[in-house]
Protein backbone atom coordinates (compact mmCIF):
# COMPACT_ATOMS: atom_id res chain seq x y z
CA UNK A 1 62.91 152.36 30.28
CA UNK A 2 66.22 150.52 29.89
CA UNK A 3 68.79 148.90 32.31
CA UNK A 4 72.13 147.59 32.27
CA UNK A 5 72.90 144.20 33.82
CA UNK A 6 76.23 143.70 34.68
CA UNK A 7 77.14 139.91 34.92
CA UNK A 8 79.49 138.46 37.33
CA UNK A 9 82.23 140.98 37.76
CA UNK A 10 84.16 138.94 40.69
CA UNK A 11 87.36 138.07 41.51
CA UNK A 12 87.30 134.72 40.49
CA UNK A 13 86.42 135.78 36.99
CA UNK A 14 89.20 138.15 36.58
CA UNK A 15 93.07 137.51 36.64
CA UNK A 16 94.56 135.65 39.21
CA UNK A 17 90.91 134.36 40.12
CA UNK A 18 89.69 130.31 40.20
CA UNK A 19 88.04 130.95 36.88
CA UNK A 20 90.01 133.73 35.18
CA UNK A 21 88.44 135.37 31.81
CA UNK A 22 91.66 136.91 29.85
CA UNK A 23 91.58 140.31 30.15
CA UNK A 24 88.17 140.39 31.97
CA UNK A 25 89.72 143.48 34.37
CA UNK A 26 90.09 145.91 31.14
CA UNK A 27 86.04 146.36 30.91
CA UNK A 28 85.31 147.13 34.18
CA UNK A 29 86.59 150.79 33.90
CA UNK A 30 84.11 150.50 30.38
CA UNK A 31 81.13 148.93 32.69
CA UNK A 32 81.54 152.09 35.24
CA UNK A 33 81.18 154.49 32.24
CA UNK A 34 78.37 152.88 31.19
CA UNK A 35 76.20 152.81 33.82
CA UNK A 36 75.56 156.64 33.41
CA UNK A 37 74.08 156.20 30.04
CA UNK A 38 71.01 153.84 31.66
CA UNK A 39 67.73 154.66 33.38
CA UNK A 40 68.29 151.54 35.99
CA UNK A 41 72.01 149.75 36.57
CA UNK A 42 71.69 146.01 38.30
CA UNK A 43 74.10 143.09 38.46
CA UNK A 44 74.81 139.67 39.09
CA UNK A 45 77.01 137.82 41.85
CA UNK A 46 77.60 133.92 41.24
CA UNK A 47 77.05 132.45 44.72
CA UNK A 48 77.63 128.29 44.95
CA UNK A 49 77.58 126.62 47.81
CA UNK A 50 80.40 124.94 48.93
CA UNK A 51 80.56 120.81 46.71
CA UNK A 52 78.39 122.34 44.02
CA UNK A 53 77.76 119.84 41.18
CA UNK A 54 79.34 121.78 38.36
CA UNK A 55 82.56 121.63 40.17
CA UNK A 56 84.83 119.01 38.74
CA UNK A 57 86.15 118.48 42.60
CA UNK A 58 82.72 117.07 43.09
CA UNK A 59 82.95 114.07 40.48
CA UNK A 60 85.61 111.82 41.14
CA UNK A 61 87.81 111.29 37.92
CA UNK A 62 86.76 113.96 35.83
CA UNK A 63 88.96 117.40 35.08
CA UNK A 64 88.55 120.72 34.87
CA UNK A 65 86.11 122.07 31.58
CA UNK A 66 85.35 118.08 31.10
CA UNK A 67 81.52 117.63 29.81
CA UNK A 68 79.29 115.85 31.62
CA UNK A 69 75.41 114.82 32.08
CA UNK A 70 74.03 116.45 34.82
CA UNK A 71 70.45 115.59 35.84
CA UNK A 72 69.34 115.68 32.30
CA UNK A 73 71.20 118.77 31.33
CA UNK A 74 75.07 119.03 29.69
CA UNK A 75 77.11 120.32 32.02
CA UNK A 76 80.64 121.83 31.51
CA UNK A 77 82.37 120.75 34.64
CA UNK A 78 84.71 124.16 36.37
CA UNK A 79 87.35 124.76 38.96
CA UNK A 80 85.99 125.67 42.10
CA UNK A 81 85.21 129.46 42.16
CA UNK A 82 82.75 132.30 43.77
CA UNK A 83 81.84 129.97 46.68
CA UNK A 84 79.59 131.97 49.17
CA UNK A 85 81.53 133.82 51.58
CA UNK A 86 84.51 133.78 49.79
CA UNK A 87 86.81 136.30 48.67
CA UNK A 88 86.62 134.86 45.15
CA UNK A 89 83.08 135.50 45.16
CA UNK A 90 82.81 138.94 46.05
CA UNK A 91 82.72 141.65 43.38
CA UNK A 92 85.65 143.72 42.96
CA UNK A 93 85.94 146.99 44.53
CA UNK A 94 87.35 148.51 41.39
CA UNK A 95 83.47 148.35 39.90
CA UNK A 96 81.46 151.36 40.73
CA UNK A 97 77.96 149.96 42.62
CA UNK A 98 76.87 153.43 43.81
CA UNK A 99 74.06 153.09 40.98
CA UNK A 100 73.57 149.58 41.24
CA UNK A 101 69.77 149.10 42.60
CA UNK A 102 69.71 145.41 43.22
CA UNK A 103 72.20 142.50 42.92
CA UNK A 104 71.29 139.13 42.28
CA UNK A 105 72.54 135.75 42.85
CA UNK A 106 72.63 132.97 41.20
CA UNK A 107 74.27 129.58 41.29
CA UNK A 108 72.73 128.68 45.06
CA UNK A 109 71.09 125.45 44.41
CA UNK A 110 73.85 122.79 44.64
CA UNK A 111 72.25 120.68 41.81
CA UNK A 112 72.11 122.69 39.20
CA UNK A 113 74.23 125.34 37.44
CA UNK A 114 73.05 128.74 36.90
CA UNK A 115 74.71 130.65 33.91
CA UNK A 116 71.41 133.07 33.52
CA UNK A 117 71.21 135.93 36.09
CA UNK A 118 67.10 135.66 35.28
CA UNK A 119 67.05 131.37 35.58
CA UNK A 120 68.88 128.33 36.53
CA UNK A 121 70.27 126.00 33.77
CA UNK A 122 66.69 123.89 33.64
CA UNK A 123 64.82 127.09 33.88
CA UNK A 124 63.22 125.20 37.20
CA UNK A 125 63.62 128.27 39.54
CA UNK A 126 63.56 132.30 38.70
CA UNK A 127 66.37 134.62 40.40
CA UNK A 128 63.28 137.13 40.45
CA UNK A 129 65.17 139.51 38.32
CA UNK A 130 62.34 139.63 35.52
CA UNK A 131 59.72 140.71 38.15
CA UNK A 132 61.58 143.55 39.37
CA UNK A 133 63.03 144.71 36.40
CA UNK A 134 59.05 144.62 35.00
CA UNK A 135 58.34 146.44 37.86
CA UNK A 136 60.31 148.73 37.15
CA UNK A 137 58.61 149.40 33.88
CA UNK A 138 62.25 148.04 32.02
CA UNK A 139 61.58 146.65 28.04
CA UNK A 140 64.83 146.76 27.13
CA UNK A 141 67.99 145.50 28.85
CA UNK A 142 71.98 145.86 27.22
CA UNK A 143 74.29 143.05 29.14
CA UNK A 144 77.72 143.41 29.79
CA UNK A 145 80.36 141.44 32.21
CA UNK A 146 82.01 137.95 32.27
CA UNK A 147 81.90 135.68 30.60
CA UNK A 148 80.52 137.05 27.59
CA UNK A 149 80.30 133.72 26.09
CA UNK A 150 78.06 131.87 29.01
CA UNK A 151 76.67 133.94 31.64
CA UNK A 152 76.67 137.06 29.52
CA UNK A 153 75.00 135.10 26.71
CA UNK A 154 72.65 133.56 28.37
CA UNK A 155 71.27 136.27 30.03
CA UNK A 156 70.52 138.20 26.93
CA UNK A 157 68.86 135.20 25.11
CA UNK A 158 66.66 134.67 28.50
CA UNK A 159 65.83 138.13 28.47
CA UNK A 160 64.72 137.72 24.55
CA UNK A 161 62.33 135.09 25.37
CA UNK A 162 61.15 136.95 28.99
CA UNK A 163 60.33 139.47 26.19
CA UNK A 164 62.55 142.21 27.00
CA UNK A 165 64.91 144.20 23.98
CA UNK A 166 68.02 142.65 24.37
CA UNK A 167 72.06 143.87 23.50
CA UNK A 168 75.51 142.19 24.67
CA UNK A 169 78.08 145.07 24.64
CA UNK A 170 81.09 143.72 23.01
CA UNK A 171 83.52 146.30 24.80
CA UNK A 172 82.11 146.08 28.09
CA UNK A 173 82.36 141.92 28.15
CA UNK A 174 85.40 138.92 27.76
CA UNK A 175 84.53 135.28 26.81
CA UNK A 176 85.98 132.44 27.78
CA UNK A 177 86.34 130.74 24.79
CA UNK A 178 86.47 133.28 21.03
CA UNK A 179 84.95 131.01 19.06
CA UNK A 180 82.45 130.06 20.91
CA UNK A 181 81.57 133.66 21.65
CA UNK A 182 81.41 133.82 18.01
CA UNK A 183 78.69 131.12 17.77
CA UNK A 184 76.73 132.50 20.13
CA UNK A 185 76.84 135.76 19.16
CA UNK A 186 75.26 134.77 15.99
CA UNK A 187 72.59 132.19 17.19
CA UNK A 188 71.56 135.37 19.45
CA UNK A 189 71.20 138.15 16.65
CA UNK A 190 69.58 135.48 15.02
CA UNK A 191 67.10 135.23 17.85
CA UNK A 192 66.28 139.05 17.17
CA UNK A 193 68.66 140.08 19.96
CA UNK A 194 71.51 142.87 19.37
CA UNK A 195 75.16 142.96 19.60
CA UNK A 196 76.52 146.48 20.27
């Protein structure tokens, strides 16, 4: 059985949003064809808390995309986007969710970042979308959404090691940064995961 995950698909991610991803609203109309083509459609929702840590807002000093340590782990520091209740953080109504069995948020522990719809950053707690896509007797997943070169990414490659068949859709997902979408790309095919 497969599924499609679609990552993040927001308001805040697309133009005009906190955290825009050029061009992230051309694939959504290629995410709602999609879903068709899978025996089980879920997706992500980024959901921080209001003074979470990977805003820069909450470090005094530091700007927007700066780097920093956080509690052991790198941490890119972002604008403020998809805090809970917001309209930045709800997905946009131009993405078809009639076939969308379960949504799943992420990014709800103030601490700690959460690029992975399956994990946080440190891996310390699960979103609880591997159990109930095993449940659903899913071994192979494709991922599509934004960013393609974080959250998109890094769902794939946790799926790889979850043991699921893993695929990033190129035309159903926008990075943030090319090149780095580039590296990543590669580390992950590398990793025995497909790019489609």
């Amino acid at each position: 059985m497969n599924a499609l995950i679609i990552i993040d698909v927001q308001y805040d991610f697309l133009p005009g949003g906190a955290l825009a991803v050029n061009h992230g609203d051309e694939i959504v109309q290629t995410i709602n064809d999609l879903q068709s083509e899978y025996d089980l459609v879920v997706a992500t929702q980024d959901w921080h808390p209001r003074g979470h840590k990977s805003f820069f807002t909450s470090h005094p000093n530091k700007i927007p995309f700066e780097e920093i340590s956080l509690n052991g782990l790198n941490q890119v520091l972002w604008p403020e986007h998809c805090i809970q209740g917001t309209k930045g953080a709800e997905l946009v109504p131009e993405l078809l969710t009639n076939a969308v069995e379960a949504i799943f948020r992420k990014g709800m522990d103030k601490e700690i970042d959460s690029y992975s719809g399956f994990f946080d950053n440190g891996r310390k707690k699960s979103t609880g979308m591997a159990d109930y896509l095993k449940g659903r007797g899913v071994t192979e997943v494709a991922v599509c959404g934004v960013a393609a070169d974080f959250c998109v990414y890094y769902t794939a490659n946790d799926a790889l090691d979850l043991g699921f068949k893993s695929s990033i859709i190129t035309r159903a997902a926008k990075p943030i940064d090319r090149e780095r979408y580039e590296r990543v790309k590669k580390d992950f095919q590398l990793k025995g995961g497909t790019v489609i």
